[in-house]
N, C-alpha and C. Protein backbone atom coordinates (compact mmCIF):
# COMPACT_ATOMS: atom_id res chain seq x y z
N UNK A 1 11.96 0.62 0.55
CA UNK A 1 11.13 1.53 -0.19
C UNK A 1 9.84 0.81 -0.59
N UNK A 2 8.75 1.87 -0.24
CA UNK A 2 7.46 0.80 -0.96
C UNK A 2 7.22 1.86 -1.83
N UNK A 3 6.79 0.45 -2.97
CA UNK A 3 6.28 0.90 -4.33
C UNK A 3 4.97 0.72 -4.17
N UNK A 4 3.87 1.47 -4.37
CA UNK A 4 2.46 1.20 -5.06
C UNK A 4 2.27 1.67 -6.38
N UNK A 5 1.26 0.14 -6.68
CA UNK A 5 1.35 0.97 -8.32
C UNK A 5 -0.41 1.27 -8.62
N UNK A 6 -0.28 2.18 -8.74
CA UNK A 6 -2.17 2.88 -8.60
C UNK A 6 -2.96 2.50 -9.58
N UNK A 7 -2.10 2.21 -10.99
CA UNK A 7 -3.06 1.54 -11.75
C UNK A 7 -4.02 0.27 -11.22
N UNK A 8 -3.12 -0.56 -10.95
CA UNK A 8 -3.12 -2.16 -10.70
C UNK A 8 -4.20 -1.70 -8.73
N UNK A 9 -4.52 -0.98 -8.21
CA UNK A 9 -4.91 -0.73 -6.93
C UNK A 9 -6.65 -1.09 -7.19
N UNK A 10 -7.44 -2.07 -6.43
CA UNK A 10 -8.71 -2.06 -6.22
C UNK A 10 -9.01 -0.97 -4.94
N UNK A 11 -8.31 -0.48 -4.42
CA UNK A 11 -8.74 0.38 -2.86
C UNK A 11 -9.79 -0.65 -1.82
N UNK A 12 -9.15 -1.83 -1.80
CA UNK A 12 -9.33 -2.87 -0.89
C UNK A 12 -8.84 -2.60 0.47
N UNK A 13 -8.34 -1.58 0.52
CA UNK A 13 -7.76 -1.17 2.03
C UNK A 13 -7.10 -2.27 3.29
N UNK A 14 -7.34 -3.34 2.31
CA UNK A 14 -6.36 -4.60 3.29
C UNK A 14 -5.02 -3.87 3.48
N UNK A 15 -4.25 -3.52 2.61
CA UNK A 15 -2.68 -2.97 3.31
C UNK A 15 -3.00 -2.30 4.46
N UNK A 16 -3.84 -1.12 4.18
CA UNK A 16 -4.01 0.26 5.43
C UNK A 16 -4.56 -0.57 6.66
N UNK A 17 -5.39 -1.52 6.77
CA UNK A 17 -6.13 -2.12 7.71
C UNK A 17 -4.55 -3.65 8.52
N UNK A 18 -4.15 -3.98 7.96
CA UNK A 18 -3.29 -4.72 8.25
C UNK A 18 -1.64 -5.10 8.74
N UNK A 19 -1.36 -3.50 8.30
CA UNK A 19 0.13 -3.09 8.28
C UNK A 19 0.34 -2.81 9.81
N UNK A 20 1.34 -3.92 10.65
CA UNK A 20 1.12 -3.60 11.99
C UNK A 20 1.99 -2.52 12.47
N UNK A 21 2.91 -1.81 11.39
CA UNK A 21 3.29 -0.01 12.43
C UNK A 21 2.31 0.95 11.20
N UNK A 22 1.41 1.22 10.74
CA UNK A 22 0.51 2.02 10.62
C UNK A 22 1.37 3.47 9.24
N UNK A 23 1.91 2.12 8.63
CA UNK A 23 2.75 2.64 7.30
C UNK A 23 1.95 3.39 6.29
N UNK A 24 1.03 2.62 5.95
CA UNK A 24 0.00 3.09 4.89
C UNK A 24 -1.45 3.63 5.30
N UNK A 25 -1.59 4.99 4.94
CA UNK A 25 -3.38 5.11 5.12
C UNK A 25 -4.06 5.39 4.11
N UNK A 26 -5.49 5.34 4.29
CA UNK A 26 -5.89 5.45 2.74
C UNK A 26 -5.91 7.17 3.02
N UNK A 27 -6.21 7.03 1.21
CA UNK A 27 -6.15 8.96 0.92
C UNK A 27 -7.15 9.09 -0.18
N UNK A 28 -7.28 10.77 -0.66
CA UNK A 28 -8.30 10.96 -1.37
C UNK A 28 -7.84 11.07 -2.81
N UNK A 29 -6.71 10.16 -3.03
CA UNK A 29 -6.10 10.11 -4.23
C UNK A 29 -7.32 8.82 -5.10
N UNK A 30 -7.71 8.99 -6.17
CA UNK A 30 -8.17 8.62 -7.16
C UNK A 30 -7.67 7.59 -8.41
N UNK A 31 -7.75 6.63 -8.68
CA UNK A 31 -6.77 5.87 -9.77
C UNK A 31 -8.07 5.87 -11.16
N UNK A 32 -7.44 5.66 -12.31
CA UNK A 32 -7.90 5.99 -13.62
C UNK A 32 -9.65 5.30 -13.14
N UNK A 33 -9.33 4.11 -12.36
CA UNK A 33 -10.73 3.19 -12.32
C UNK A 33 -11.79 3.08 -11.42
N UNK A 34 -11.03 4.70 -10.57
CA UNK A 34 -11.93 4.84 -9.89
C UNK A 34 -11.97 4.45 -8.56
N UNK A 35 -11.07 3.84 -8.16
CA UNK A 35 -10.60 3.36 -6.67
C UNK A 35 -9.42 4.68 -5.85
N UNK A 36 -9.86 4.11 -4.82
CA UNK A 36 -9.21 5.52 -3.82
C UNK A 36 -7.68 4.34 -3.31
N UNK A 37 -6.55 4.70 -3.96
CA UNK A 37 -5.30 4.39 -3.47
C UNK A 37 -4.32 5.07 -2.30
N UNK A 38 -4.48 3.50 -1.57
CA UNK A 38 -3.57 4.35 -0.06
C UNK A 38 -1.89 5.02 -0.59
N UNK A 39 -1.69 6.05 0.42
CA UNK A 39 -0.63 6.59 0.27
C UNK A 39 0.58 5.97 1.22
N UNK A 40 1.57 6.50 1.62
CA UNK A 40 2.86 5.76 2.10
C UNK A 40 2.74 7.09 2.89
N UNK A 41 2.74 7.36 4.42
CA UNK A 41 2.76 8.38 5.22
C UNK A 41 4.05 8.05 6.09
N UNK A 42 4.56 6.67 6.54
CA UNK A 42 5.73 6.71 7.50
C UNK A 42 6.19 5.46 7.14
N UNK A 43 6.73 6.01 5.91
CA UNK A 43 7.94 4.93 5.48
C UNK A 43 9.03 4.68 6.08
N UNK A 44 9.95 5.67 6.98
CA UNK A 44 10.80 5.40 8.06
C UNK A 44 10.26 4.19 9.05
N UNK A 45 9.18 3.96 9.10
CA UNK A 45 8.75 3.20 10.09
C UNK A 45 8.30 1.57 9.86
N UNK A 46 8.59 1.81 8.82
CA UNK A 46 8.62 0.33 7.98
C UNK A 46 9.67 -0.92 8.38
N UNK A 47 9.41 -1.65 8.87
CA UNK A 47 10.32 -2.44 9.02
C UNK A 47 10.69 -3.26 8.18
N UNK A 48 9.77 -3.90 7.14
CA UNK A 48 10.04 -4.60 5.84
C UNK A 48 8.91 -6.23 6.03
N UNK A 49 8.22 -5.89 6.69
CA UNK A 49 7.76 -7.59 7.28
C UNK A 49 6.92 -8.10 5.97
N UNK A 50 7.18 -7.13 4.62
CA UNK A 50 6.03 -7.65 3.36
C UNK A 50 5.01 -8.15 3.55
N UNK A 51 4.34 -7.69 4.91
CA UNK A 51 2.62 -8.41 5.06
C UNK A 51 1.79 -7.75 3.97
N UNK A 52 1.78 -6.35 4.08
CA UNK A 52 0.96 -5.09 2.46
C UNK A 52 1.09 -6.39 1.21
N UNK A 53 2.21 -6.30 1.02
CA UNK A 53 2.73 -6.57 -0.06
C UNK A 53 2.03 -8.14 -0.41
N UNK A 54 2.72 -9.33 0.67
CA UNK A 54 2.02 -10.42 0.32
C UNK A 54 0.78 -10.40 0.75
N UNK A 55 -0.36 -9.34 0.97
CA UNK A 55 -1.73 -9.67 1.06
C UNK A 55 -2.63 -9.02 0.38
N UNK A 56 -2.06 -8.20 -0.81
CA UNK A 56 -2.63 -7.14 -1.98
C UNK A 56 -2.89 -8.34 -2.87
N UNK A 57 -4.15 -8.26 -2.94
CA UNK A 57 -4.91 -9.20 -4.02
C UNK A 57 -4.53 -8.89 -5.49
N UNK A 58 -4.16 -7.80 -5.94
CA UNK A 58 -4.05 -7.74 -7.30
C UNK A 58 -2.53 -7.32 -7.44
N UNK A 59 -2.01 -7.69 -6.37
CA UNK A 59 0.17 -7.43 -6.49
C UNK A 59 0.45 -6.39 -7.25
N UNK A 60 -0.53 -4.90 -6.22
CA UNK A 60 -0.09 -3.47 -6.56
C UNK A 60 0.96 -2.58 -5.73
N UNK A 61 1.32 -3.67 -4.64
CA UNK A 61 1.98 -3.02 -3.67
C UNK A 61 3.92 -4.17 -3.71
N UNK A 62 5.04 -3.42 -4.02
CA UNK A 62 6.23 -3.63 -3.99
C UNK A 62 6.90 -3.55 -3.04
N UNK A 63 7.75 -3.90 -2.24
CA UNK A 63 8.26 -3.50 -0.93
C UNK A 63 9.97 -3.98 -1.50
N UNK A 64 11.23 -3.04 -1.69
CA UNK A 64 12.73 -2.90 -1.89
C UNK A 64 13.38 -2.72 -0.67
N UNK A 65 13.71 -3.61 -0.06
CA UNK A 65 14.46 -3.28 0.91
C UNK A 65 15.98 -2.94 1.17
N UNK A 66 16.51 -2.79 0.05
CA UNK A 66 18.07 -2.40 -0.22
C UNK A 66 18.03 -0.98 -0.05
């Protein structure tokens, strides 16, 4: 399961740009500060490789693999 947490999101789009099966895209969702936070479109397709996760500069993105 991936967690994003939208507060903590700069809309750095490194996850959406980096995720090599095309898990996350950005969207026209809005966070309190004004940054556009990607959404989770094919979470089935996730394999778990925590690249999103370990390359989110401000550790807004969670990845649960149980």
């Amino acid at each position: 399961m991936i967690f994003i947490d939208e507060e903590l999101c700069k809309g750095c789009r490194i996850c959406t740009e980096f995720c090599p099966v095309g898990v996350l895209e950005d969207s026209t969702t809005i966070n309190r500060r004004g940054y556009y936070v990607p959404r989770v479109v094919k979470e089935h397709d996730c394999h778990g490789c925590r690249l999103c996760e370990l390359l989110c500069p401000e550790f807004a993105i969670t990845i649960d693999n149980e």
